[in-house]
N, C-alpha and C. Protein backbone atom coordinates (compact mmCIF):
# COMPACT_ATOMS: atom_id res chain seq x y z
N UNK A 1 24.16 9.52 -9.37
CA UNK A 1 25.04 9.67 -8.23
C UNK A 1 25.16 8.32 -7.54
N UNK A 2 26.11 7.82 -7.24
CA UNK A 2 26.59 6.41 -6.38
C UNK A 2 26.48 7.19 -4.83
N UNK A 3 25.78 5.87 -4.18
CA UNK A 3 25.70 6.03 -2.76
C UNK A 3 26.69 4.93 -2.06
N UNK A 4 27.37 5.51 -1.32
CA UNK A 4 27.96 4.12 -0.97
C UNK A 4 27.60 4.45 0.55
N UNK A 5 27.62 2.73 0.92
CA UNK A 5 27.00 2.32 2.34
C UNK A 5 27.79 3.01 3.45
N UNK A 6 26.95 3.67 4.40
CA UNK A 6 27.93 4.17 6.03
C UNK A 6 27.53 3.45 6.55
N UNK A 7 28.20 3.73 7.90
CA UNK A 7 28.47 2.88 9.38
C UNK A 7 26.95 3.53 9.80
N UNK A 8 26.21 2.87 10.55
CA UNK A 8 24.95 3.74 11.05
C UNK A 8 25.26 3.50 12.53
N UNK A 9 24.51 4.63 13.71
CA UNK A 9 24.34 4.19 14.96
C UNK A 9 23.13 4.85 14.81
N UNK A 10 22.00 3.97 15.67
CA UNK A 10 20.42 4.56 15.81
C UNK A 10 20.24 4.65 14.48
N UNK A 11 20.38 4.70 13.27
CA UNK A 11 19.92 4.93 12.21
C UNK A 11 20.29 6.55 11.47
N UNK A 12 21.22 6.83 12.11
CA UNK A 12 22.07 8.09 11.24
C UNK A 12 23.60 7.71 11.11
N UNK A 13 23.95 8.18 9.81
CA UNK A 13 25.19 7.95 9.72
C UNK A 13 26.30 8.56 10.28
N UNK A 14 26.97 8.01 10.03
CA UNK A 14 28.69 8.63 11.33
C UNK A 14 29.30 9.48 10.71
N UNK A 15 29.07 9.97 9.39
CA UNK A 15 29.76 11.27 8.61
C UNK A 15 29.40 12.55 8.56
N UNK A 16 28.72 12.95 9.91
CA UNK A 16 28.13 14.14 10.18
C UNK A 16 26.77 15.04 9.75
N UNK A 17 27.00 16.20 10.03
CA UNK A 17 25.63 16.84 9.78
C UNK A 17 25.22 16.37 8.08
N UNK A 18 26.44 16.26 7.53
CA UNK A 18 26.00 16.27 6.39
C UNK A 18 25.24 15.30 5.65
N UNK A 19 25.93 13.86 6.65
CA UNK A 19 25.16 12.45 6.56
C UNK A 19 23.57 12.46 7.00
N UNK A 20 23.45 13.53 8.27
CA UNK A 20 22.55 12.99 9.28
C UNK A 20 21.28 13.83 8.05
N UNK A 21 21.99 15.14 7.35
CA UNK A 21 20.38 15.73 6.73
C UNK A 21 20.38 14.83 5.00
N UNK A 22 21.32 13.99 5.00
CA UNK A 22 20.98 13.09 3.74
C UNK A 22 20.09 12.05 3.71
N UNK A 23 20.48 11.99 5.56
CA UNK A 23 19.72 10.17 5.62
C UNK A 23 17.71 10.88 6.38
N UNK A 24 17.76 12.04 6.23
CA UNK A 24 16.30 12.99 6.18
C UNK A 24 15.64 13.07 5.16
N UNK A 25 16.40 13.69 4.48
CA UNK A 25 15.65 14.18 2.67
C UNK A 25 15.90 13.11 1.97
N UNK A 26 16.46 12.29 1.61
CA UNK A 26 17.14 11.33 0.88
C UNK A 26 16.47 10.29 1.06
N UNK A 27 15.56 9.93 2.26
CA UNK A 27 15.24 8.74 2.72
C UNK A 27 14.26 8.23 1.91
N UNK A 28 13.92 7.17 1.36
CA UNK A 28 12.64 6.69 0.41
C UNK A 28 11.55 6.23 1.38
N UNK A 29 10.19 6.92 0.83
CA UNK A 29 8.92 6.92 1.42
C UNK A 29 8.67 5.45 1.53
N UNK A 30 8.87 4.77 0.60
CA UNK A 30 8.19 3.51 0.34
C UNK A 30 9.19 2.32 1.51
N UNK A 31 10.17 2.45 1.19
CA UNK A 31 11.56 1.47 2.80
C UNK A 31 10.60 2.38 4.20
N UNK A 32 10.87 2.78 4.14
CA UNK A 32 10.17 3.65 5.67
C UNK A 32 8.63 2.76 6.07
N UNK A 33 7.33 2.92 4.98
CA UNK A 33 6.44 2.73 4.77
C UNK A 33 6.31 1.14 5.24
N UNK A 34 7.34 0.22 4.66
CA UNK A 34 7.39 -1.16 4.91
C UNK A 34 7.93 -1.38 6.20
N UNK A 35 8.88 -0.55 6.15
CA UNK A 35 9.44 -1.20 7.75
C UNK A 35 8.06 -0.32 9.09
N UNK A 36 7.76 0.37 8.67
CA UNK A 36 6.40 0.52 9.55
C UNK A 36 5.56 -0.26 9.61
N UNK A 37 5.39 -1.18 8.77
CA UNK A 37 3.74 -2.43 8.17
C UNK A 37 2.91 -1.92 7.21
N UNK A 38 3.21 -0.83 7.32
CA UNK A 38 2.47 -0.10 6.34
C UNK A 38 2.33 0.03 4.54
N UNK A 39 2.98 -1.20 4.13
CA UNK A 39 2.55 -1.51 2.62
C UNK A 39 1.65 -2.31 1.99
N UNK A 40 1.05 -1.81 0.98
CA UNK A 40 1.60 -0.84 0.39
C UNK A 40 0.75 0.36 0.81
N UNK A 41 1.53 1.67 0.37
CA UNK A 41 -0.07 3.33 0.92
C UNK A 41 -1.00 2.76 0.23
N UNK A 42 -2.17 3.20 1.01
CA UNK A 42 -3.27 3.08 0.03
C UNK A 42 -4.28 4.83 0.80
N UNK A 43 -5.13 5.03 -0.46
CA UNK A 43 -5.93 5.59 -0.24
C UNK A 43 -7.27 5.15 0.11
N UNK A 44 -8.34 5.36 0.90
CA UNK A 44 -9.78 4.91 1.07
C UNK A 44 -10.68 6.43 1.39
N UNK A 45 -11.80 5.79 0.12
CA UNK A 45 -12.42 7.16 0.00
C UNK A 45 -14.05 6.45 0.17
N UNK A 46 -15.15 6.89 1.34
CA UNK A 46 -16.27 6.23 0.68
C UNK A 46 -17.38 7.74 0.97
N UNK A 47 -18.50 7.44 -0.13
CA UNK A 47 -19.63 7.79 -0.62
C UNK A 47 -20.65 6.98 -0.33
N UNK A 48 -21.74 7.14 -0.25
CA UNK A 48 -23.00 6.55 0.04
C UNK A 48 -23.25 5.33 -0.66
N UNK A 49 -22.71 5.34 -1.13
CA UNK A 49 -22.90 3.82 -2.33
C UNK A 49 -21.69 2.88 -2.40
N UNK A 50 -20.37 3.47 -1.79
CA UNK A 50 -19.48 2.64 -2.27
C UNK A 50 -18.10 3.15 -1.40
N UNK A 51 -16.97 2.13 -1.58
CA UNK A 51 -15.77 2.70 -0.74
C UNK A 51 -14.90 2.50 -1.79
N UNK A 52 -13.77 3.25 -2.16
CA UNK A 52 -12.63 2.99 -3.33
C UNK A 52 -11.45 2.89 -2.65
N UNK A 53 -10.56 1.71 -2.82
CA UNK A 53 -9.35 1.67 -2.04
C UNK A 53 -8.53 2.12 -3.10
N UNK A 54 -7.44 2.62 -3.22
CA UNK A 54 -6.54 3.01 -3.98
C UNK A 54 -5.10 2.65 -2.99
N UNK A 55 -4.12 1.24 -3.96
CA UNK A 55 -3.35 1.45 -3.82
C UNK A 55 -1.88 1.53 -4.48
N UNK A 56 -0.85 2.11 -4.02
CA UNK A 56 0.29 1.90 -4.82
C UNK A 56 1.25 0.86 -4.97
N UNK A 57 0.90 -0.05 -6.41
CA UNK A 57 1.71 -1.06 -6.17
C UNK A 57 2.49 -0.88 -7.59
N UNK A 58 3.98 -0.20 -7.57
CA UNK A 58 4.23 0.38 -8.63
C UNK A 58 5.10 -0.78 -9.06
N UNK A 59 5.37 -1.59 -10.62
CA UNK A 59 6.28 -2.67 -10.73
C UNK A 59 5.21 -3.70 -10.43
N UNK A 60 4.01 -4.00 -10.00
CA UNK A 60 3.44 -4.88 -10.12
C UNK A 60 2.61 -5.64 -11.65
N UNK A 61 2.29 -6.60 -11.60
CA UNK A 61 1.46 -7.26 -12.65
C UNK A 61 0.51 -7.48 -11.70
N UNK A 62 -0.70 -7.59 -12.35
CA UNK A 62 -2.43 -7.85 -11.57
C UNK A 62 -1.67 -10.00 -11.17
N UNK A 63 -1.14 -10.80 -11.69
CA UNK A 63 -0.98 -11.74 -11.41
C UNK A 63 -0.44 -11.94 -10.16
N UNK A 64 0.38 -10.79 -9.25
CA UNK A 64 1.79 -11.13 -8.43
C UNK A 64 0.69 -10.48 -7.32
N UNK A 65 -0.78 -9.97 -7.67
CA UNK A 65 -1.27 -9.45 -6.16
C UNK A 65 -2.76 -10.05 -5.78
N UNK A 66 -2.93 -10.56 -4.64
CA UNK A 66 -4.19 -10.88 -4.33
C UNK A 66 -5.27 -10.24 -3.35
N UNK A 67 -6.16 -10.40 -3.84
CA UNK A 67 -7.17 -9.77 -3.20
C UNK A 67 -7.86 -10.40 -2.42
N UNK A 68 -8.37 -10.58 -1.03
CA UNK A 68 -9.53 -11.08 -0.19
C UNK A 68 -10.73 -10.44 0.13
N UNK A 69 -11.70 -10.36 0.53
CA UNK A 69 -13.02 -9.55 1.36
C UNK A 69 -13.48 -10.92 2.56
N UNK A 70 -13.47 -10.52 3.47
CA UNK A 70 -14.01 -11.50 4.52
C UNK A 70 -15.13 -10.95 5.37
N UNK A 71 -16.08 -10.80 5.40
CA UNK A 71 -16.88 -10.13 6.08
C UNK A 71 -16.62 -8.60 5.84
N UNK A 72 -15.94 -7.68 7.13
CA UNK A 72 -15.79 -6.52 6.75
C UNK A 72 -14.16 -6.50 6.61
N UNK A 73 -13.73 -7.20 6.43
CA UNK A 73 -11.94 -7.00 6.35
C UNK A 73 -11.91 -7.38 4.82
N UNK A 74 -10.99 -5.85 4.47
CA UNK A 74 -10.09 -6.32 2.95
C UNK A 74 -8.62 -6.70 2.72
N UNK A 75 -8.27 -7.46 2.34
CA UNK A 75 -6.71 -8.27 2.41
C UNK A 75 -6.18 -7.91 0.94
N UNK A 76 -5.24 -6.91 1.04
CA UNK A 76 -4.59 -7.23 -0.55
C UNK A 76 -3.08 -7.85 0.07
N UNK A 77 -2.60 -8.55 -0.80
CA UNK A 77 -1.75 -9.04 -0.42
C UNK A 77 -1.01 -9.41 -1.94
N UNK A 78 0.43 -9.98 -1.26
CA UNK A 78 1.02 -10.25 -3.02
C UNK A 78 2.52 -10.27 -2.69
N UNK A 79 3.19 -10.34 -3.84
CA UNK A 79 5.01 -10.90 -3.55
C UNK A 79 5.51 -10.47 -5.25
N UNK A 80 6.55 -9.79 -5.25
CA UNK A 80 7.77 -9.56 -6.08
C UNK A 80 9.01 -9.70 -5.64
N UNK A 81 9.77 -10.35 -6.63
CA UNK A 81 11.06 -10.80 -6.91
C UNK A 81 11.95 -9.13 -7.84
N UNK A 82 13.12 -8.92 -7.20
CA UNK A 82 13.55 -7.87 -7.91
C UNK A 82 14.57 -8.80 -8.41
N UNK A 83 15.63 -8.33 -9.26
CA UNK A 83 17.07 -9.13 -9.67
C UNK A 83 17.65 -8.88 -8.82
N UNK A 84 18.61 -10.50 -8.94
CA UNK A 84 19.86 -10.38 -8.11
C UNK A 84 21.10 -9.94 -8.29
N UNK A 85 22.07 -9.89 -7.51
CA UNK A 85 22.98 -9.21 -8.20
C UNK A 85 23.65 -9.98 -8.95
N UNK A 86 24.72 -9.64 -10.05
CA UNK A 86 25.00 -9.45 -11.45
C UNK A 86 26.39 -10.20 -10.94
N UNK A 87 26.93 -10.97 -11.48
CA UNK A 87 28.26 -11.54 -10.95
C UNK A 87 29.05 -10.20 -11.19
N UNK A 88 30.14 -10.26 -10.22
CA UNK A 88 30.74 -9.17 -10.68
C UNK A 88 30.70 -7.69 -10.25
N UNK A 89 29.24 -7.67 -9.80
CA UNK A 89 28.88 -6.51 -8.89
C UNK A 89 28.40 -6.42 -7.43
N UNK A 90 28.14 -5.32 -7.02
CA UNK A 90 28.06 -4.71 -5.61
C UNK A 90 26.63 -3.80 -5.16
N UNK A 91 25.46 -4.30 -4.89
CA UNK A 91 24.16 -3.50 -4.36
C UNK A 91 25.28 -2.18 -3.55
N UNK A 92 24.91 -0.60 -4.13
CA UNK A 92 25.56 -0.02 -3.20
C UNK A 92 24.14 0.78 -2.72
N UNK A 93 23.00 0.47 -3.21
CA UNK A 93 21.93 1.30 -3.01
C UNK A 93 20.73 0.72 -3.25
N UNK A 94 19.89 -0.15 -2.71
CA UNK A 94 18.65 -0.95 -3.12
C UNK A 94 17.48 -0.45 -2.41
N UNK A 95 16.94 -0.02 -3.15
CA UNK A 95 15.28 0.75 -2.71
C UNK A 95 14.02 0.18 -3.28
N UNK A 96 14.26 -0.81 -4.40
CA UNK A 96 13.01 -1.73 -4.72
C UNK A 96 12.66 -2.25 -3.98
N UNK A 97 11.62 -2.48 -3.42
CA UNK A 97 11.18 -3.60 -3.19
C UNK A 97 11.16 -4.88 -3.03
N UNK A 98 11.14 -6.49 -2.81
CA UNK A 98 10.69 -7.15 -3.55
C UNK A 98 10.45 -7.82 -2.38
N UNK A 99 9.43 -9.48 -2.31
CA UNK A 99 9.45 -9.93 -1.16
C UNK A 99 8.24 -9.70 -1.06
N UNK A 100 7.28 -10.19 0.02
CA UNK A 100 5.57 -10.34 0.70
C UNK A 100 5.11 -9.54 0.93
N UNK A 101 4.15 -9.10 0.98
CA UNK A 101 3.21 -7.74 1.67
C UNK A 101 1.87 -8.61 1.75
N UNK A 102 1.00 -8.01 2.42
CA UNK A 102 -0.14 -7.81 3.12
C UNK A 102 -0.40 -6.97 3.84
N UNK A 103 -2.05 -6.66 3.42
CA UNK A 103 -2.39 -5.13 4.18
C UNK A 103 -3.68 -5.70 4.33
N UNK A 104 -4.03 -5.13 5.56
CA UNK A 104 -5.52 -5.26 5.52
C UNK A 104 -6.24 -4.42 6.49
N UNK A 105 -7.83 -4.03 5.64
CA UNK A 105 -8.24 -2.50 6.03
C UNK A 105 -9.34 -2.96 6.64
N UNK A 106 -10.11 -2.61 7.75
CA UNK A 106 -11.27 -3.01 8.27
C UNK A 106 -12.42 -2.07 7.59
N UNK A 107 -13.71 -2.55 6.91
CA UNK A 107 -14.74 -1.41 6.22
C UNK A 107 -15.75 -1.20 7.63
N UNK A 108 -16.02 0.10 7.84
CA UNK A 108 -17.40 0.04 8.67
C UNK A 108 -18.55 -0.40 8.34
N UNK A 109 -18.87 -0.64 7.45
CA UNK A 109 -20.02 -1.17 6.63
C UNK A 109 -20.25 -2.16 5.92
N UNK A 110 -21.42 -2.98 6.08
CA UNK A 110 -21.27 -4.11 5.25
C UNK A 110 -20.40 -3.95 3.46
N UNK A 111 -20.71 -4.66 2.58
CA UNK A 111 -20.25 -4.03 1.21
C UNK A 111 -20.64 -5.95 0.33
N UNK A 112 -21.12 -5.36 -0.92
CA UNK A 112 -22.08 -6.26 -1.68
C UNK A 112 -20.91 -7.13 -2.01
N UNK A 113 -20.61 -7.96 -1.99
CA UNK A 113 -19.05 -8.98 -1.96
C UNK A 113 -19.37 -9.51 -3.33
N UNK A 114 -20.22 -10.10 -4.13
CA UNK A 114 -20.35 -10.13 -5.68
C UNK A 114 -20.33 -9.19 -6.64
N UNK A 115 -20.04 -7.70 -6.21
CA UNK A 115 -19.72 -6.80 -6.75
C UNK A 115 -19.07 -6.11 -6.95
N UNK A 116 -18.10 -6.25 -5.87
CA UNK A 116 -16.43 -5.70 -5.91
C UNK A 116 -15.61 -5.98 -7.44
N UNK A 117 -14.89 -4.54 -7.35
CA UNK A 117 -14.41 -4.60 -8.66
C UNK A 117 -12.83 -3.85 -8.54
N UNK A 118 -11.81 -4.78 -9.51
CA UNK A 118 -10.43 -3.91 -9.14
C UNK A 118 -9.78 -4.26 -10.10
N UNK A 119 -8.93 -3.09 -10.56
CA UNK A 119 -8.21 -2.51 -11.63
C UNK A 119 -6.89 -2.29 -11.52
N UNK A 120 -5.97 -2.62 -12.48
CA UNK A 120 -4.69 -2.30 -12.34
C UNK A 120 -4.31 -1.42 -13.07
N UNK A 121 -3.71 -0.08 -12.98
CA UNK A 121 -3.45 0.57 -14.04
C UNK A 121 -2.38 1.68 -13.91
N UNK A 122 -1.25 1.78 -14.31
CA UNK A 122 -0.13 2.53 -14.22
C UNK A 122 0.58 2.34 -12.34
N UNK A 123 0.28 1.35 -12.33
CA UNK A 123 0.52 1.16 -10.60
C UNK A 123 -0.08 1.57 -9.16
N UNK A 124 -1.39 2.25 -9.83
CA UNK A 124 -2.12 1.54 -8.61
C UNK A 124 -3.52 0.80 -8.98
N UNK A 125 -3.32 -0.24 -7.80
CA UNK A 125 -4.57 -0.69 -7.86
C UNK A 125 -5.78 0.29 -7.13
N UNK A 126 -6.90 -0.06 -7.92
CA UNK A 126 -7.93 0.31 -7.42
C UNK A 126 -9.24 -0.54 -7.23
N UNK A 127 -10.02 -0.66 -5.99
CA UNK A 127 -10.81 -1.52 -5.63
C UNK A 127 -11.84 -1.04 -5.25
N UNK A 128 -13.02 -1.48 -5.88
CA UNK A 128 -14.03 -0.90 -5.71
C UNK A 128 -15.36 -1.66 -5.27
N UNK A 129 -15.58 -0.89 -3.61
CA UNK A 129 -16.72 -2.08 -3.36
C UNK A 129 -17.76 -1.14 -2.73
N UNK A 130 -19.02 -1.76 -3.73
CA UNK A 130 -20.32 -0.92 -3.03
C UNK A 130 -20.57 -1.65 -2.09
N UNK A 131 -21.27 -1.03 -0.94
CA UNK A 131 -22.20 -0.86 -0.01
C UNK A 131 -23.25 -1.94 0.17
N UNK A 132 -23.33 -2.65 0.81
CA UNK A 132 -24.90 -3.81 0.58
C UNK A 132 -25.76 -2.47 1.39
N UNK A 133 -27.28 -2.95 0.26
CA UNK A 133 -28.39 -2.02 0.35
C UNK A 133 -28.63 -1.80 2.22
N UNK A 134 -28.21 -2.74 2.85
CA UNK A 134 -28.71 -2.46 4.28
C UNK A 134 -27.68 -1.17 5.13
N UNK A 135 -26.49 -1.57 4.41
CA UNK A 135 -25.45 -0.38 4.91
C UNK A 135 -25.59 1.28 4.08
N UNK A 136 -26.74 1.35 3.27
CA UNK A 136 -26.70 2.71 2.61
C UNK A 136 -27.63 3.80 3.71
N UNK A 137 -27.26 4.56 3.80
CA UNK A 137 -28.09 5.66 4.20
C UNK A 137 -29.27 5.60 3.41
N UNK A 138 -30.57 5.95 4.65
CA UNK A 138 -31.75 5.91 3.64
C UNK A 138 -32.33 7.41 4.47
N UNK A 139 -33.10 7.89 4.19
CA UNK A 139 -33.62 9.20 3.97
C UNK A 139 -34.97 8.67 4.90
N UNK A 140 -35.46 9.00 6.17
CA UNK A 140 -36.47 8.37 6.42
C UNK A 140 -37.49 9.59 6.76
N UNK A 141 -39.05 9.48 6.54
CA UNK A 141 -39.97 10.28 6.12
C UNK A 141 -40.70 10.05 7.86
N UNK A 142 -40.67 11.73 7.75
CA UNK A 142 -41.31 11.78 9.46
C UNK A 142 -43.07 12.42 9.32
N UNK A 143 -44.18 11.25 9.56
CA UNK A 143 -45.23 11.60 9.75
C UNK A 143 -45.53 12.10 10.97
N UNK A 144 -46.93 12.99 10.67
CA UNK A 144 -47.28 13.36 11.97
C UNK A 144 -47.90 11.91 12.48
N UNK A 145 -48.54 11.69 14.04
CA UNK A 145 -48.62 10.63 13.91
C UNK A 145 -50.58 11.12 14.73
């Protein structure tokens, strides 16, 4: 289906109800997501040993994204180029991407920085950083005294 560009005011289009519930359902998660700061989603999951960031960087190569750890801040960051247009033609609908990102997640916990580990695979990355031994939960033994 061809989209061709409307007139917007506030960010709904001027061709009625019918525009206003297209530019609702129709809208792409990921344009929304960026113009919030919010790229790319990521997931963060942690366990006693470790925190896993999961994020979606779909169209990426492991070369085009970088990774930081600075103390407790994680920085992924990175840049894609989409094509330009084609002599001859007209963008009537562009939802790729392309262009800078940076994200960065604060950890509550220290995390072993020579052990971090991250994977690229079907578009998302995943990053995986244990815990330094001082940030693990330890189990502590109550004598009588």
């Amino acid at each position: 289906m061809l989209m061709m560009n409307r007139p917007m005011i506030a960010g709904f289009a001027l061709n009625g109800f019918d525009g206003l519930l297209d530019e609702i359902f129709n809208a792409s998660p990921f344009q929304n997501a960026r113009e919030a700061g919010v790229y790319p989603p990521v997931n963060v999951r942690e366990d006693e040993n470790a925190y896993t960031v999961e994020a979606e960087l779909p169209g990426f190569k492991m070369e085009d994204v970088a990774i930081t750890l600075t103390g407790n801040e994680l920085t992924v960051s990175g840049s894609r180029q989409c094509d330009g247009e084609a002599e001859g033609s007209t963008w009537r609908r562009r939802e790729r991407i392309s262009g800078q990102f940076s994200r960065t997640l604060v950890l509550s916990d220290g995390v072993s920085a020579d052990k971090v580990d991250a994977s690229l695979l079907n578009g998302v990355l995943t990053i995986t950083l244990p815990k330094a031994e001082s940030a693990k939960t330890r189990k502590i033994t109550v004598r009588q005294a």
